[in-house]
C-alpha atoms as a PDB file:
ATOM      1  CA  UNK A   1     193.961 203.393 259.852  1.00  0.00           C
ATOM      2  CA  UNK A   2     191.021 204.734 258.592  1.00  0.00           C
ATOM      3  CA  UNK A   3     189.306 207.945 260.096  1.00  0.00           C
ATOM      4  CA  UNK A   4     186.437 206.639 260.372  1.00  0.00           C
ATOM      5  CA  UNK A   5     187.493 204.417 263.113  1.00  0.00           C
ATOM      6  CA  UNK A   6     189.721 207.387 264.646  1.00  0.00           C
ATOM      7  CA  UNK A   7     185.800 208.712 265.589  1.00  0.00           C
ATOM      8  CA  UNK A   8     184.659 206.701 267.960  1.00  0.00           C
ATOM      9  CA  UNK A   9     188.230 207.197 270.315  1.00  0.00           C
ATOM     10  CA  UNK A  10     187.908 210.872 269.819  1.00  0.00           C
ATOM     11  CA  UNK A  11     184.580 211.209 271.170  1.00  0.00           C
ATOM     12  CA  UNK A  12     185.219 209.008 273.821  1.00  0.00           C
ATOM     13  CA  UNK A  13     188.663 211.205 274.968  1.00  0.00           C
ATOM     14  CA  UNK A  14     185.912 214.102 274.633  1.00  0.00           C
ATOM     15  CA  UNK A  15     183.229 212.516 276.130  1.00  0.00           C
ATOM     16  CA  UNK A  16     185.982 211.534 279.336  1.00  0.00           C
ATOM     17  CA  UNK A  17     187.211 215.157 279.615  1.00  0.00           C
ATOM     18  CA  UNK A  18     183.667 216.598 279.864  1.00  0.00           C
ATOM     19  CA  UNK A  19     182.916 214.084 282.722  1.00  0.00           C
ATOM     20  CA  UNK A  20     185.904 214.873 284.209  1.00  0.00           C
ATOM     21  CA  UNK A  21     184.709 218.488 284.492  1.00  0.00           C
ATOM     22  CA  UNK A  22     181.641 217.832 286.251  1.00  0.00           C
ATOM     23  CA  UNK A  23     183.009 216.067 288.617  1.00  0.00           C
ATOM     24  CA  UNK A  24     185.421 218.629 290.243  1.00  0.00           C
ATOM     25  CA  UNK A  25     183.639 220.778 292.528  1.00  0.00           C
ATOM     26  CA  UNK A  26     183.469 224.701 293.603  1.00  0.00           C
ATOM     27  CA  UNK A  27     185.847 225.492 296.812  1.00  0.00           C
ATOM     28  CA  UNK A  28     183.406 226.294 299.434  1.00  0.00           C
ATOM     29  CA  UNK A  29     184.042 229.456 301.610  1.00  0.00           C
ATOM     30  CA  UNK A  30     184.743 229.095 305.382  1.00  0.00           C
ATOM     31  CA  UNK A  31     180.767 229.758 307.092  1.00  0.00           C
ATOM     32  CA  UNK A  32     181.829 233.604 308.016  1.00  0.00           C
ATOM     33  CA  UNK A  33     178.541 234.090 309.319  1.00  0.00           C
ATOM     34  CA  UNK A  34     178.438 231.521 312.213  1.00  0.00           C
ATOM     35  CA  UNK A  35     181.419 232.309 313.444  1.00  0.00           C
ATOM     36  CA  UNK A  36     180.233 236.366 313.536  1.00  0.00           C
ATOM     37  CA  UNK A  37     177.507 234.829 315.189  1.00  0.00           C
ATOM     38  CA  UNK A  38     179.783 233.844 317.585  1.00  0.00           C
ATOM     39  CA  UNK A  39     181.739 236.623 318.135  1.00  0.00           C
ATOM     40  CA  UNK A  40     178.315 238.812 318.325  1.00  0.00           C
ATOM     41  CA  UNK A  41     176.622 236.520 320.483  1.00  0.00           C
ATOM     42  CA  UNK A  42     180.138 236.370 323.209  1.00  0.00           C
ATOM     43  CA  UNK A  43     180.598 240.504 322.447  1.00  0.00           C
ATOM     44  CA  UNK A  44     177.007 241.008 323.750  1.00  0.00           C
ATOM     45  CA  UNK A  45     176.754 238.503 326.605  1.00  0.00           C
ATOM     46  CA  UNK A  46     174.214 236.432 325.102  1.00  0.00           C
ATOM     47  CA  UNK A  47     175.169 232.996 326.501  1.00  0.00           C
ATOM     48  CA  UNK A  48     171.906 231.190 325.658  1.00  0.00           C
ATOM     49  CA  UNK A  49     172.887 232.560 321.986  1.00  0.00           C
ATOM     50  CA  UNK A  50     176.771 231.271 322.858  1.00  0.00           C
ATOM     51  CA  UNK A  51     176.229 228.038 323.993  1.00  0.00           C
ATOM     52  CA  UNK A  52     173.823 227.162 321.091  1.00  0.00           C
ATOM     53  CA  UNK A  53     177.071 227.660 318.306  1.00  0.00           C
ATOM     54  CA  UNK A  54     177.933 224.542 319.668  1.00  0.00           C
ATOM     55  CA  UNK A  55     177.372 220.648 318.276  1.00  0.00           C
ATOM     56  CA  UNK A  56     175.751 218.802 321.049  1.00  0.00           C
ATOM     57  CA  UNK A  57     179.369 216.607 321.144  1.00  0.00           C
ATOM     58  CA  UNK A  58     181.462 219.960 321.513  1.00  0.00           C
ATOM     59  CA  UNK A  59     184.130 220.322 323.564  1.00  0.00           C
ATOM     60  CA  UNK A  60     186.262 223.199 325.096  1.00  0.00           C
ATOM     61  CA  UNK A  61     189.972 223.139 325.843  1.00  0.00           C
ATOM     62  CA  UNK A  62     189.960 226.196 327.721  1.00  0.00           C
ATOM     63  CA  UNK A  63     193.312 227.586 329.221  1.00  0.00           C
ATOM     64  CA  UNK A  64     194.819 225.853 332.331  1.00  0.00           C
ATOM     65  CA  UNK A  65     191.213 223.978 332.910  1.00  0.00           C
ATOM     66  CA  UNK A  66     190.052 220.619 332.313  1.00  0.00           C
ATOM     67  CA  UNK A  67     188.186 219.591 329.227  1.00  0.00           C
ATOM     68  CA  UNK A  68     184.499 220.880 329.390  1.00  0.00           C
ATOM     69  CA  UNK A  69     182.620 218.853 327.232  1.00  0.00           C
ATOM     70  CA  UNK A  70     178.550 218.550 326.015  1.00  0.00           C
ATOM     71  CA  UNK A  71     176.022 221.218 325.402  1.00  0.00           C
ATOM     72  CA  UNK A  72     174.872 221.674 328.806  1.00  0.00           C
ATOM     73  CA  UNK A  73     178.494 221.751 329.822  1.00  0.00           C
ATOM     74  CA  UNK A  74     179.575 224.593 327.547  1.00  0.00           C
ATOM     75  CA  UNK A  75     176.633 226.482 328.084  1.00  0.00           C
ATOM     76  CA  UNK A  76     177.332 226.607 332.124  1.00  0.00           C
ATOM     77  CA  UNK A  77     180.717 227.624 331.423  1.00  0.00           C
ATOM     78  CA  UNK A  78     180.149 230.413 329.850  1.00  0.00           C
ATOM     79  CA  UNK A  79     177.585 231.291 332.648  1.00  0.00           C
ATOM     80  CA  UNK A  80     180.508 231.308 335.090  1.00  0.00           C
ATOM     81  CA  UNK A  81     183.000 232.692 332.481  1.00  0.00           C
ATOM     82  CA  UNK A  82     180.795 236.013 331.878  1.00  0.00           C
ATOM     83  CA  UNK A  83     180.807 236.828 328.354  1.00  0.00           C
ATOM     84  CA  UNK A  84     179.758 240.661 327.510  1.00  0.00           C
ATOM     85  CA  UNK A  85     181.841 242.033 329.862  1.00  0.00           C
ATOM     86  CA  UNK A  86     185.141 241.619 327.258  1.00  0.00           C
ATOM     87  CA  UNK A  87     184.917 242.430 323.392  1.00  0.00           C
ATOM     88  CA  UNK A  88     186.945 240.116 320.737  1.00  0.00           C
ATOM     89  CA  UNK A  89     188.616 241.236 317.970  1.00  0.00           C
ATOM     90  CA  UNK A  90     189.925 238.787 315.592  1.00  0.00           C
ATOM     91  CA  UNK A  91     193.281 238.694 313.095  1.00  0.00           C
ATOM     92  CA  UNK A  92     195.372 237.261 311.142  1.00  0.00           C
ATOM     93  CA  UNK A  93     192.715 234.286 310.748  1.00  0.00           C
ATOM     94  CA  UNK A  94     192.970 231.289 308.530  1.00  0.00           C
ATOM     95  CA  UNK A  95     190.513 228.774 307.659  1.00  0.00           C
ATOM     96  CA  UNK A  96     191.616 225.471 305.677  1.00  0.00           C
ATOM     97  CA  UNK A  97     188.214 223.075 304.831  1.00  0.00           C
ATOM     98  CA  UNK A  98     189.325 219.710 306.109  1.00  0.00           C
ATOM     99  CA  UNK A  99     186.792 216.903 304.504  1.00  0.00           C
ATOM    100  CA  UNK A 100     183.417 217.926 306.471  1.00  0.00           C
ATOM    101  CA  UNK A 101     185.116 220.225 308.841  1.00  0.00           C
ATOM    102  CA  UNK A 102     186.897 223.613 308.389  1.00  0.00           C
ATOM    103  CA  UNK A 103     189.622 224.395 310.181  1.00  0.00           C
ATOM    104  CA  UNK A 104     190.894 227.932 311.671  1.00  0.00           C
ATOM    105  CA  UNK A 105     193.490 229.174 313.388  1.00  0.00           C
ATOM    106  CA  UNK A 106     194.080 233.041 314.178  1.00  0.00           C
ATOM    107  CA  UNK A 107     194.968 235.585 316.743  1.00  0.00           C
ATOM    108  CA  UNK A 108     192.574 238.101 318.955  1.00  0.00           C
ATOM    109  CA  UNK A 109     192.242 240.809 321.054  1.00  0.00           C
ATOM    110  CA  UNK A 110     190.449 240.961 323.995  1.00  0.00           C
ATOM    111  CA  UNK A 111     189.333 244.450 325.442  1.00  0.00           C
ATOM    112  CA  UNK A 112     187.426 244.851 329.014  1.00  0.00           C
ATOM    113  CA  UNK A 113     184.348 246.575 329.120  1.00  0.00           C
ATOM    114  CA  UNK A 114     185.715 249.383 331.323  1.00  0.00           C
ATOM    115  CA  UNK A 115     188.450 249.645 328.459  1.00  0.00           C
ATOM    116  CA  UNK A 116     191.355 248.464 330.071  1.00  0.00           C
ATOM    117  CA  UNK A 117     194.515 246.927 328.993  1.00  0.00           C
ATOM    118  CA  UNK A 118     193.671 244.707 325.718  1.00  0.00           C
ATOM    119  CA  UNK A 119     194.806 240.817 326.128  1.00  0.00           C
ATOM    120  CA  UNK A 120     196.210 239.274 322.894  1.00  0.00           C
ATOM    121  CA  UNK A 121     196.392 235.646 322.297  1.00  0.00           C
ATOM    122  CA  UNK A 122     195.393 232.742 319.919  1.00  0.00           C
ATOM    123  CA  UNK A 123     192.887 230.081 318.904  1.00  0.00           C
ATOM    124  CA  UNK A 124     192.340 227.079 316.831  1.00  0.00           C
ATOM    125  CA  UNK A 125     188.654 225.981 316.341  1.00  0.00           C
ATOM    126  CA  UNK A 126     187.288 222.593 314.521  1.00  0.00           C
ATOM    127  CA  UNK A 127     183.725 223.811 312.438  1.00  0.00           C
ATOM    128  CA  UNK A 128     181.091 220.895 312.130  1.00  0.00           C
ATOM    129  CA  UNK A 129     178.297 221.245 309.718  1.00  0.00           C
ATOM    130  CA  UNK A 130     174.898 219.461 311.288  1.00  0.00           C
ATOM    131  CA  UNK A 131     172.248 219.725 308.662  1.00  0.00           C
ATOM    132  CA  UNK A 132     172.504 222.833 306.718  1.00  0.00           C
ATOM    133  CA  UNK A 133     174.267 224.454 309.817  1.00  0.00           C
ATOM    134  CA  UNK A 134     177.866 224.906 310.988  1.00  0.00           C
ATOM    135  CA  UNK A 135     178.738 224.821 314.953  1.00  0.00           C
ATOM    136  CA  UNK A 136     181.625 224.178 316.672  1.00  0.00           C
ATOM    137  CA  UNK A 137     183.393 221.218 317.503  1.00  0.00           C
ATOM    138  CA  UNK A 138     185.977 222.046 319.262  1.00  0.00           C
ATOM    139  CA  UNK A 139     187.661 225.054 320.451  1.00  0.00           C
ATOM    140  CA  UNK A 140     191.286 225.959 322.313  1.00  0.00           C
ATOM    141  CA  UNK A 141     192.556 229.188 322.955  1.00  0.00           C
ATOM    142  CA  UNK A 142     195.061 230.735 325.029  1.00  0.00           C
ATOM    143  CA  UNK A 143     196.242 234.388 325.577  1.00  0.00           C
ATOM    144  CA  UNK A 144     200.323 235.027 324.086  1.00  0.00           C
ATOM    145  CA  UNK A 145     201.897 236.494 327.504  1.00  0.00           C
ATOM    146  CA  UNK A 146     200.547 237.654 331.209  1.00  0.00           C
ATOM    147  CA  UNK A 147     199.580 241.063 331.910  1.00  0.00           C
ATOM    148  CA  UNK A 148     201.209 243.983 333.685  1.00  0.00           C
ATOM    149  CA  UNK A 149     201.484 242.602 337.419  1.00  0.00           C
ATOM    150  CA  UNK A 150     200.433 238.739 337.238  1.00  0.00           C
ATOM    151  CA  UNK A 151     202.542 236.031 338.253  1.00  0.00           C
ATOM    152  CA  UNK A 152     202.574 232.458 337.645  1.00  0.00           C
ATOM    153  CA  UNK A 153     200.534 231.814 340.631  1.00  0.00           C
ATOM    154  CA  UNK A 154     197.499 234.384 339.379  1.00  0.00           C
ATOM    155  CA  UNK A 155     194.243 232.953 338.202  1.00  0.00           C
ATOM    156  CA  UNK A 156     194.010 232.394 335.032  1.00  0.00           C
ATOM    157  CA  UNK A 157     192.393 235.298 332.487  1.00  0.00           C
ATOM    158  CA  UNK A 158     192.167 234.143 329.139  1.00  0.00           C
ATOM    159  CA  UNK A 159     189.954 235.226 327.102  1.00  0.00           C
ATOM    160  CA  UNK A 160     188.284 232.354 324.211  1.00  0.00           C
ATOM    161  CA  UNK A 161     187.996 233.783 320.816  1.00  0.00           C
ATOM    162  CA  UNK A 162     186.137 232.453 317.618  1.00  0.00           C
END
Protein backbone atom coordinates (compact mmCIF):
# COMPACT_ATOMS: atom_id res chain seq x y z
CA UNK A 1 0.00 0.00 0.00
CA UNK A 2 1.14 3.19 -0.77
CA UNK A 3 1.04 6.17 1.80
CA UNK A 4 -0.39 8.20 -0.17
CA UNK A 5 -3.58 6.38 -0.05
CA UNK A 6 -3.04 5.71 3.87
CA UNK A 7 -3.99 9.85 3.85
CA UNK A 8 -7.21 10.08 3.09
CA UNK A 9 -8.28 7.16 6.07
CA UNK A 10 -6.17 9.03 8.50
CA UNK A 11 -7.83 12.22 8.16
CA UNK A 12 -11.02 10.78 8.09
CA UNK A 13 -10.28 8.67 11.70
CA UNK A 14 -9.15 12.40 12.67
CA UNK A 15 -11.72 14.17 11.19
CA UNK A 16 -14.39 11.38 13.15
CA UNK A 17 -12.66 11.85 16.54
CA UNK A 18 -12.89 15.68 16.40
CA UNK A 19 -16.68 15.36 15.66
CA UNK A 20 -16.99 13.06 18.19
CA UNK A 21 -15.75 15.72 20.63
CA UNK A 22 -18.17 18.25 19.84
CA UNK A 23 -20.77 16.33 20.24
CA UNK A 24 -20.46 15.33 23.97
CA UNK A 25 -21.75 17.95 26.10
CA UNK A 26 -20.84 19.84 29.59
CA UNK A 27 -22.74 18.15 32.77
CA UNK A 28 -25.09 20.78 33.78
CA UNK A 29 -25.32 21.66 37.57
CA UNK A 30 -28.58 21.00 39.50
CA UNK A 31 -30.52 24.92 39.35
CA UNK A 32 -29.27 25.67 43.18
CA UNK A 33 -30.80 28.88 42.94
CA UNK A 34 -34.53 27.96 42.43
CA UNK A 35 -34.61 25.66 44.82
CA UNK A 36 -33.00 28.49 47.51
CA UNK A 37 -35.68 30.33 46.13
CA UNK A 38 -37.75 27.94 47.49
CA UNK A 39 -36.51 27.40 50.66
CA UNK A 40 -36.31 31.44 51.10
CA UNK A 41 -39.59 32.04 49.80
CA UNK A 42 -41.30 28.91 52.45
CA UNK A 43 -38.59 30.26 55.40
CA UNK A 44 -40.17 33.76 55.06
CA UNK A 45 -43.86 32.99 54.52
CA UNK A 46 -44.06 34.33 51.18
CA UNK A 47 -46.71 32.02 49.64
CA UNK A 48 -47.49 34.15 46.56
CA UNK A 49 -43.50 33.74 46.10
CA UNK A 50 -44.09 29.71 47.07
CA UNK A 51 -46.71 28.83 44.97
CA UNK A 52 -45.12 30.52 41.87
CA UNK A 53 -41.85 27.72 42.08
CA UNK A 54 -44.34 25.63 40.73
CA UNK A 55 -45.11 24.40 36.82
CA UNK A 56 -48.69 25.15 36.21
CA UNK A 57 -49.10 20.94 35.99
CA UNK A 58 -47.40 20.53 39.55
CA UNK A 59 -48.46 18.35 41.92
CA UNK A 60 -47.98 17.74 45.74
CA UNK A 61 -47.91 14.40 47.51
CA UNK A 62 -48.07 15.80 50.81
CA UNK A 63 -48.03 13.44 53.95
CA UNK A 64 -51.22 11.43 54.81
CA UNK A 65 -53.32 13.88 52.28
CA UNK A 66 -54.64 13.45 48.95
CA UNK A 67 -52.86 14.58 45.85
CA UNK A 68 -53.11 18.46 45.49
CA UNK A 69 -52.60 19.20 42.10
CA UNK A 70 -52.51 22.69 39.66
CA UNK A 71 -51.21 26.10 40.40
CA UNK A 72 -54.14 27.45 42.06
CA UNK A 73 -54.25 24.26 44.05
CA UNK A 74 -50.74 24.44 45.47
CA UNK A 75 -50.88 27.93 46.05
CA UNK A 76 -54.14 27.49 48.49
CA UNK A 77 -52.39 24.86 50.22
CA UNK A 78 -49.82 26.53 51.32
CA UNK A 79 -52.31 29.32 52.44
CA UNK A 80 -53.82 26.77 54.84
CA UNK A 81 -50.43 25.04 55.53
CA UNK A 82 -48.76 28.45 56.90
CA UNK A 83 -45.36 28.68 55.71
CA UNK A 84 -43.01 31.26 57.80
CA UNK A 85 -43.96 30.06 60.87
CA UNK A 86 -41.28 26.82 60.49
CA UNK A 87 -37.62 27.24 59.04
CA UNK A 88 -36.05 24.32 56.69
CA UNK A 89 -32.81 23.21 56.77
CA UNK A 90 -31.69 20.89 54.18
CA UNK A 91 -28.93 17.74 54.13
CA UNK A 92 -27.52 15.17 52.84
CA UNK A 93 -29.13 16.26 49.33
CA UNK A 94 -28.61 14.65 46.00
CA UNK A 95 -29.54 15.74 42.67
CA UNK A 96 -29.20 13.25 39.55
CA UNK A 97 -30.29 15.24 35.97
CA UNK A 98 -32.77 12.82 34.48
CA UNK A 99 -33.23 13.83 30.53
CA UNK A 100 -35.10 17.38 31.01
CA UNK A 101 -35.70 16.93 34.65
CA UNK A 102 -33.34 16.78 37.70
CA UNK A 103 -33.97 14.73 40.28
CA UNK A 104 -33.31 15.17 44.24
CA UNK A 105 -33.67 13.43 47.08
CA UNK A 106 -32.39 14.61 50.67
CA UNK A 107 -33.20 15.00 54.28
CA UNK A 108 -34.37 18.32 56.42
CA UNK A 109 -34.94 19.87 59.44
CA UNK A 110 -37.74 21.65 60.37
CA UNK A 111 -37.54 24.22 63.35
CA UNK A 112 -40.79 26.23 64.75
CA UNK A 113 -40.67 29.75 64.93
CA UNK A 114 -40.95 29.81 68.74
CA UNK A 115 -37.83 27.37 68.53
CA UNK A 116 -39.20 24.29 69.59
CA UNK A 117 -38.38 20.75 69.08
CA UNK A 118 -36.80 20.43 65.37
CA UNK A 119 -38.78 17.73 63.05
CA UNK A 120 -36.47 15.69 60.75
CA UNK A 121 -37.65 13.93 57.74
CA UNK A 122 -37.19 13.49 53.91
CA UNK A 123 -38.09 14.55 50.38
CA UNK A 124 -37.85 13.67 46.81
CA UNK A 125 -38.68 16.50 44.28
CA UNK A 126 -39.01 16.19 40.23
CA UNK A 127 -37.35 19.86 38.70
CA UNK A 128 -38.99 20.95 35.29
CA UNK A 129 -37.31 23.54 33.23
CA UNK A 130 -40.18 25.87 31.36
CA UNK A 131 -38.33 28.29 29.18
CA UNK A 132 -35.13 29.34 30.65
CA UNK A 133 -36.66 28.56 34.17
CA UNK A 134 -36.74 25.56 36.52
CA UNK A 135 -40.01 24.87 38.83
CA UNK A 136 -41.21 22.05 40.35
CA UNK A 137 -42.99 19.20 39.20
CA UNK A 138 -43.59 17.29 41.74
CA UNK A 139 -42.84 17.13 45.31
CA UNK A 140 -43.29 14.32 48.36
CA UNK A 141 -42.05 14.60 51.65
CA UNK A 142 -42.59 13.09 54.88
CA UNK A 143 -41.09 13.63 58.41
CA UNK A 144 -38.70 10.18 59.72
CA UNK A 145 -40.62 9.52 63.21
CA UNK A 146 -43.50 11.36 65.48
CA UNK A 147 -42.67 13.74 68.07
CA UNK A 148 -42.48 13.60 71.85
CA UNK A 149 -46.28 12.88 72.82
CA UNK A 150 -48.17 12.14 69.37
CA UNK A 151 -49.92 9.10 68.64
CA UNK A 152 -51.09 7.50 65.61
CA UNK A 153 -54.36 9.16 65.86
CA UNK A 154 -52.66 12.96 66.00
CA UNK A 155 -52.98 15.23 63.04
CA UNK A 156 -50.58 15.09 60.89
CA UNK A 157 -47.33 17.72 61.17
CA UNK A 158 -45.06 17.31 58.47
CA UNK A 159 -43.24 19.70 57.39
CA UNK A 160 -42.46 19.86 53.06
CA UNK A 161 -38.93 20.63 52.30
CA UNK A 162 -37.19 21.62 48.91
Amino acid sequence: MKPIHVAPWLALIALAGIAGCQRASVPQAFPQAAADGWIGAFNSGDIEGLALMYTDDAELLPPDSPIVAGHEAIQEFWKSYSPGQIRIKLSAVQAEQLGEYWFREGSYTAIPGDEGEPRVGKFIELWKKVGSAWFLYRQMWNRNAPLPGETDESPPGDEPAS
